[in-house]
Protein backbone atom coordinates (compact mmCIF):
# COMPACT_ATOMS: atom_id res chain seq x y z
CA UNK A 1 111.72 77.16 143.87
CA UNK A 2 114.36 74.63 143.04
CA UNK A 3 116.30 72.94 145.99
CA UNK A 4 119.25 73.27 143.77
CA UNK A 5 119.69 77.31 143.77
CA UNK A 6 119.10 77.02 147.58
CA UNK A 7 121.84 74.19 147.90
CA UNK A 8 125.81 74.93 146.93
CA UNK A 9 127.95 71.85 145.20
CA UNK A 10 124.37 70.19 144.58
CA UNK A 11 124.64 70.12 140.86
CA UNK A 12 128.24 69.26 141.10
CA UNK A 13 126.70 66.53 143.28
CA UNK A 14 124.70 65.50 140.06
CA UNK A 15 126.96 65.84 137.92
CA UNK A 16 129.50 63.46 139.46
CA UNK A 17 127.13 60.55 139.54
CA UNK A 18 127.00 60.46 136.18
CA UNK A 19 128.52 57.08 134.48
CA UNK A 20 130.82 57.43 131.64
CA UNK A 21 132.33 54.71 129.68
CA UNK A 22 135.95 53.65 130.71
CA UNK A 23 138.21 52.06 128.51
CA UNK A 24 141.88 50.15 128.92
CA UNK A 25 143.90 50.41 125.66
CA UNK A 26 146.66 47.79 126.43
CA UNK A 27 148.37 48.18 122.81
CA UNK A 28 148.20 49.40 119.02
CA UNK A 29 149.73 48.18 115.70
CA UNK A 30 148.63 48.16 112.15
CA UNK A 31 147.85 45.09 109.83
CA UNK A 32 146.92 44.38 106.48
CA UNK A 33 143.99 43.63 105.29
CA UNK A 34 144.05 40.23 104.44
CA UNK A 35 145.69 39.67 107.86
CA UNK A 36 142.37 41.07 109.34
CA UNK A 37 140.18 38.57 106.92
CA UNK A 38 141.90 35.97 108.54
CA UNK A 39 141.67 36.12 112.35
CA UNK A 40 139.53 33.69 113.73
CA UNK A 41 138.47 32.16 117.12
CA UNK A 42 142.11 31.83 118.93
CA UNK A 43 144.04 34.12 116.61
CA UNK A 44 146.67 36.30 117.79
CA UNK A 45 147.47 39.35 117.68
CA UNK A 46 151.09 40.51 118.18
CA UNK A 47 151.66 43.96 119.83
CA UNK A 48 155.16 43.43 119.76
CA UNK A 49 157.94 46.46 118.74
CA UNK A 50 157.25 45.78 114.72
CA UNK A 51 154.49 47.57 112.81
CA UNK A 52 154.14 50.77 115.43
CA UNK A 53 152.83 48.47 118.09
CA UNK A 54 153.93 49.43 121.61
CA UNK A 55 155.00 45.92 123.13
CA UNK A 56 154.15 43.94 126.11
CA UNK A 57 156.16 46.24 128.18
CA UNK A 58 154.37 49.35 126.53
CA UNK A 59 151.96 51.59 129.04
CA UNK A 60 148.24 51.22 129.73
CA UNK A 61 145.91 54.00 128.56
CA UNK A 62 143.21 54.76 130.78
CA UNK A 63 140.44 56.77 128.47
CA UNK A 64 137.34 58.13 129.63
CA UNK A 65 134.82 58.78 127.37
CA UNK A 66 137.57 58.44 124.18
CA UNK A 67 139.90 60.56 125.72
CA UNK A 68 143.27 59.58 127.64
CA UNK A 69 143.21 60.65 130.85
CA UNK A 70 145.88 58.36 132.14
CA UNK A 71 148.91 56.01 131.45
CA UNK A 72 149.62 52.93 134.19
CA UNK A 73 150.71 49.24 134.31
CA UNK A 74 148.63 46.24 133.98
CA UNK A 75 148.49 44.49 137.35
CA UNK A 76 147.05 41.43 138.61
CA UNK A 77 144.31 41.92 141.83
CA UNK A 78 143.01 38.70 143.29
CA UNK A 79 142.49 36.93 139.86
CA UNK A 80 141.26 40.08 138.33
CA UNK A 81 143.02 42.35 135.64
CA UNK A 82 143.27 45.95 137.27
CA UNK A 83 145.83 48.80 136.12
CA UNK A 84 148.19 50.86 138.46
CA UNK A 85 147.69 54.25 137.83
CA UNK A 86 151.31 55.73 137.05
CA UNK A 87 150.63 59.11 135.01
CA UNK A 88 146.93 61.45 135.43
CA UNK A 89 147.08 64.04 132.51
CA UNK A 90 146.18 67.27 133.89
CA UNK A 91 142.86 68.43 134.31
CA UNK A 92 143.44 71.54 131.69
CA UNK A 93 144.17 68.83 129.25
CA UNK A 94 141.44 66.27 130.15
CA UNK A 95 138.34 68.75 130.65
CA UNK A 96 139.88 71.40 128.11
CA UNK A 97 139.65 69.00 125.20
CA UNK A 98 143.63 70.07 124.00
CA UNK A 99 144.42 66.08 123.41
CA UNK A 100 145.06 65.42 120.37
CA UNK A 101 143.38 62.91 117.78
CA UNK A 102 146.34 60.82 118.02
CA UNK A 103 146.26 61.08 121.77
CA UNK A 104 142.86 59.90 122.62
CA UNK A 105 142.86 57.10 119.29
CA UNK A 106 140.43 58.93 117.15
CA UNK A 107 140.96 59.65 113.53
CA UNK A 108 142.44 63.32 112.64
CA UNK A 109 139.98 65.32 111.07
CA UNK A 110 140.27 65.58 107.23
CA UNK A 111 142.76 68.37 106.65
CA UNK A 112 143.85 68.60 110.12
CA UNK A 113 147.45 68.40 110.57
C-alpha cells in the first residue's frame, strides 16, 4: 500500500518541491531587422518610451513557467539584482491558465484574436 493514500497533503508535499523555471522580464520593444544584424558585444538596447518599449521606470514581470504571475520593482540587495514584489495576479488567473498570449509574452495563436 502506498504511504501516500495513508498520508493527507503528502502529494501536495511533492508537488511543491518541484522546480520551475523563473524568469524577470525587465522591458519590451520592437526593432528592425537590420538593427538586430547589428548588435554586437556592448550594444545597447534602448527600452525607452519609443517603439512600444515600457521605459526604465516601466514594471518588472515576474513569470513562472512563461506565465506572469507578478509585476514589482527592480531593487538592489547587497550587490545583487532582486525585485520587490508589488502586484501577485490571482491564483484563478495564474493556475487557471485565463492570461492572455500577450500577457505571459507568447505569440497569439494563428487566428486567435
Amino acid at each position: 500500500m502506498s504511504t501516500a493514500s495513508t498520508q493527507p497533503g503528502s502529494t501536495l508535499d511533492v508537488l511543491l518541491d518541484i522546480e520551475l523555471p523563473v524568469t524577470l522580464r525587465f522591458g519590451r520593444t520592437q526593432m528592425l531587422l537590420r538593427d538586430v544584424v547589428e548588435l554586437g558585444t556592448g550594444s545597447v538596447i534602448d527600452f525607452g518610451q519609443g517603439a512600444g518599449g515600457q521605459g526604465a521606470g516601466g514594471p518588472v514581470e515576474v513569470m513562472v513557467n512563461g506565465r506572469v504571475v507578478a509585476r514589482g520593482e527592480a531593487v538592489m540587495v547587497q550587490g545583487n539584482y532582486g525585485v520587490r514584489i508589488a502586484e501577485i495576479e490571482s491564483r484563478r488567473e495564474v493556475v487557471g491558465g485565463t492570461a492572455t498570449p500577450a500577457d505571459s509574452g507568447a505569440a497569439p495563436e494563428p487566428g486567435a484574436e
